[in-house]
Every structure is written in structure tokens, then in C-alpha cells.
Protein backbone atom coordinates (compact mmCIF):
# COMPACT_ATOMS: atom_id res chain seq x y z
CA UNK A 1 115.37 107.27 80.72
CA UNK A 2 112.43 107.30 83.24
CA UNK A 3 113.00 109.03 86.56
CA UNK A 4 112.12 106.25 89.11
CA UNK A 5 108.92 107.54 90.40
CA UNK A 6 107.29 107.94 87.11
CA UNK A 7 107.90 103.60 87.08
CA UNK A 8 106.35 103.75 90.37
CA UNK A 9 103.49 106.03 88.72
CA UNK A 10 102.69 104.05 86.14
CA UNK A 11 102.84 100.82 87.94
CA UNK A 12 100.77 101.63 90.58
CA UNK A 13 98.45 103.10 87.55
CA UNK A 14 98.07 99.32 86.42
CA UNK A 15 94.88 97.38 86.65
CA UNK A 16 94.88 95.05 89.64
CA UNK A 17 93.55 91.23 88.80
CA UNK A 18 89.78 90.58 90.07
CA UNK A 19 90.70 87.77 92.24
CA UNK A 20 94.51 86.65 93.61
CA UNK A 21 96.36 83.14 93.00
CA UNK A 22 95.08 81.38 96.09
CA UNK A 23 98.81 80.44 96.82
CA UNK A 24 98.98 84.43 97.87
CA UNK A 25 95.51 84.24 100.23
CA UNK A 26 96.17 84.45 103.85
CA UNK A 27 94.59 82.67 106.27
CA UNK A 28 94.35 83.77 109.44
CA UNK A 29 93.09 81.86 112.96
CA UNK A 30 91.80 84.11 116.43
CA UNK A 31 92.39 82.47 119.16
CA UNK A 32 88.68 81.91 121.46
CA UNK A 33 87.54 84.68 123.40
CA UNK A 34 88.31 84.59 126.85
CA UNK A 35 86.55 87.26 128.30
CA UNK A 36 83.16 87.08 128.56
CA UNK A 37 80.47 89.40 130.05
CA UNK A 38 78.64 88.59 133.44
CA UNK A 39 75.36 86.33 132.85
CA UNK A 40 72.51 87.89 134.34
CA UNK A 41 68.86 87.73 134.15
CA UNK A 42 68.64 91.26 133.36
CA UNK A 43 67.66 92.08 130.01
CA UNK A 44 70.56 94.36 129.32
CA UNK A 45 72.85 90.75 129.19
CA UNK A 46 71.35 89.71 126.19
CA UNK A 47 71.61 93.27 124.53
CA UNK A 48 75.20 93.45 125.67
CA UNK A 49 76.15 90.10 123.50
CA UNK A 50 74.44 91.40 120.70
CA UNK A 51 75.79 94.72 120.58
CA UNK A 52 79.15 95.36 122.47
CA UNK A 53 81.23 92.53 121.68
CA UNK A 54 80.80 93.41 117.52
CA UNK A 55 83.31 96.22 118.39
CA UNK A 56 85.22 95.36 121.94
CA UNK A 57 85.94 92.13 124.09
CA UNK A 58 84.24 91.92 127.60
CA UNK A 59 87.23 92.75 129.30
CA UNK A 60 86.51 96.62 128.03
CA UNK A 61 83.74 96.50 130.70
CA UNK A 62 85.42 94.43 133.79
CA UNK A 63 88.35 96.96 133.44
CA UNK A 64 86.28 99.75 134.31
CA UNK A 65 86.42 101.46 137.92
CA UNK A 66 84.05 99.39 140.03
CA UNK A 67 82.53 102.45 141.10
CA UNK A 68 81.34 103.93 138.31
CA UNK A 69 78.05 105.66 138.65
CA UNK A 70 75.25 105.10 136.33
CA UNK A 71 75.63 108.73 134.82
CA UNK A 72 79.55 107.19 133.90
CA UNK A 73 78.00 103.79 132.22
CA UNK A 74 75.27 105.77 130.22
CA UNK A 75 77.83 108.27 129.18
CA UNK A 76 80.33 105.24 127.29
CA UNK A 77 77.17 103.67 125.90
CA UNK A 78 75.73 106.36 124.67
CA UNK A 79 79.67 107.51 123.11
CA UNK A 80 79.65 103.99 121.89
CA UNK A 81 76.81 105.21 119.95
CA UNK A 82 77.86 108.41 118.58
CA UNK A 83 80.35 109.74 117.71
CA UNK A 84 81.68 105.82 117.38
CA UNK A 85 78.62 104.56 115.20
CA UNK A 86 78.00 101.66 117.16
CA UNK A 87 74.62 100.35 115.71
CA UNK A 88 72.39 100.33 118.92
CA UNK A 89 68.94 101.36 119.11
CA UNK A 90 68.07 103.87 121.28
CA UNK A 91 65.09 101.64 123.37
CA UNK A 92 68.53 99.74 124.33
CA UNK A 93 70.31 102.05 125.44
CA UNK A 94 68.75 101.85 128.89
CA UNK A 95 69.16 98.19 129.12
CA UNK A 96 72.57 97.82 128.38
CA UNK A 97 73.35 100.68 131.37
CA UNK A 98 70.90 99.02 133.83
CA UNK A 99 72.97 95.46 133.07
CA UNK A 100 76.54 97.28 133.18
CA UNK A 101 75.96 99.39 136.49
CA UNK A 102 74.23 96.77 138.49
CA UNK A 103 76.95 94.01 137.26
CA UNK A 104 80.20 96.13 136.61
CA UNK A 105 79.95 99.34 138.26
CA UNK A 106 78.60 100.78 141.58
CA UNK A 107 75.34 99.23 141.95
CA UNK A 108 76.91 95.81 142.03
CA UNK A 109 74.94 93.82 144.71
CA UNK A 110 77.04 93.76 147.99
CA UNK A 111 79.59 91.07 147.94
CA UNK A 112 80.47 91.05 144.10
CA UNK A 113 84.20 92.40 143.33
């Protein structure tokens, strides 16, 4: 008689089929992002959409203390970038933390929360 992990063994040891009845595909829906970064005519904004929401919603930046210095912001991006591997050229780098300080952090313009 086999002991009952050698059946798990050699089970687990079998060949998996290429491609699963569709009957056991799952299909799952994400609801619409709600958070969404600050527009702004800076040209951080547009780097921001292309690069920070592949890994994190907006609301990673809005929940950040409001005054956060620009030494804080360019810290996160640049950790963002290593040791996280987030794919962001380094000519962007600068952007991004101009858009983030000046719209999240503590060179907002007077009057913004």
C-alpha cells in the first residue's frame, strides 16, 4: 500500500493540460478607479499617469502628509524605482517630484488642502 504522500507525490508529478475546460476559467470584473491624481499643467502629471498608477492607485499620493518636503517626495520616487523596480527613467524622475510636491506635498500653492 502507498503511504499517502507518495499519491500526493506522484500526482502532483503529473503533466498539467496546456489549456483548461473554459467551464473552469474565471472571470473576474474591477470595479473603476476612483482615485485619480490632480490635473496639472506641469509636466510631471502626464509622467505620473504613465508611470505610478501601473503599480498603486492615486490615493497612495493624496494620503501622504501634506507637508512633505521635496527631499520626502524624491526619496518614494526614487524607492519606487529601486529597490521596487518600478520602470521609470531617470530624466523623469525630476518631473514626477516637481508635480507631487507642488500638488500633494508642501509646496502646494496657498489655499489647496
Amino acid at each position: 500500500m502507498m503511504k499517502r504522500s507518495c499519491v500526493i507525490a506522484a500526482l502532483l508529478a503529473l503533466p498539467l493540460p496546456l489549456s483548461l475546460p473554459t467551464a473552469l476559467a474565471a472571470s473576474i470584473s474591477l470595479p473603476a478607479e476612483t482615485a485619480t491624481y490632480q490635473p496639472s499643467t506641469l509636466p510631471g502629471y502626464e509622467k505620473t499617469l504613465a508611470n505610478c498608477m501601473f503599480c498603486h492607485s492615486a490615493q497612495y499620493a493624496q494620503m501622504q502628509p501634506t507637508t512633505s518636503p521635496r527631499s520626502y517626495w524624491e526619496t518614494t520616487v526614487k524607492k519606487m524605482k529601486k529597490p521596487f523596480g518600478a520602470p521609470l527613467a531617470d530624466e523623469d524622475i525630476p518631473l514626477i517630484v516637481d508635480y507631487l510636491v507642488k500638488t500633494y506635498g508642501a509646496e502646494r500653492q496657498a489655499g489647496k488642502k
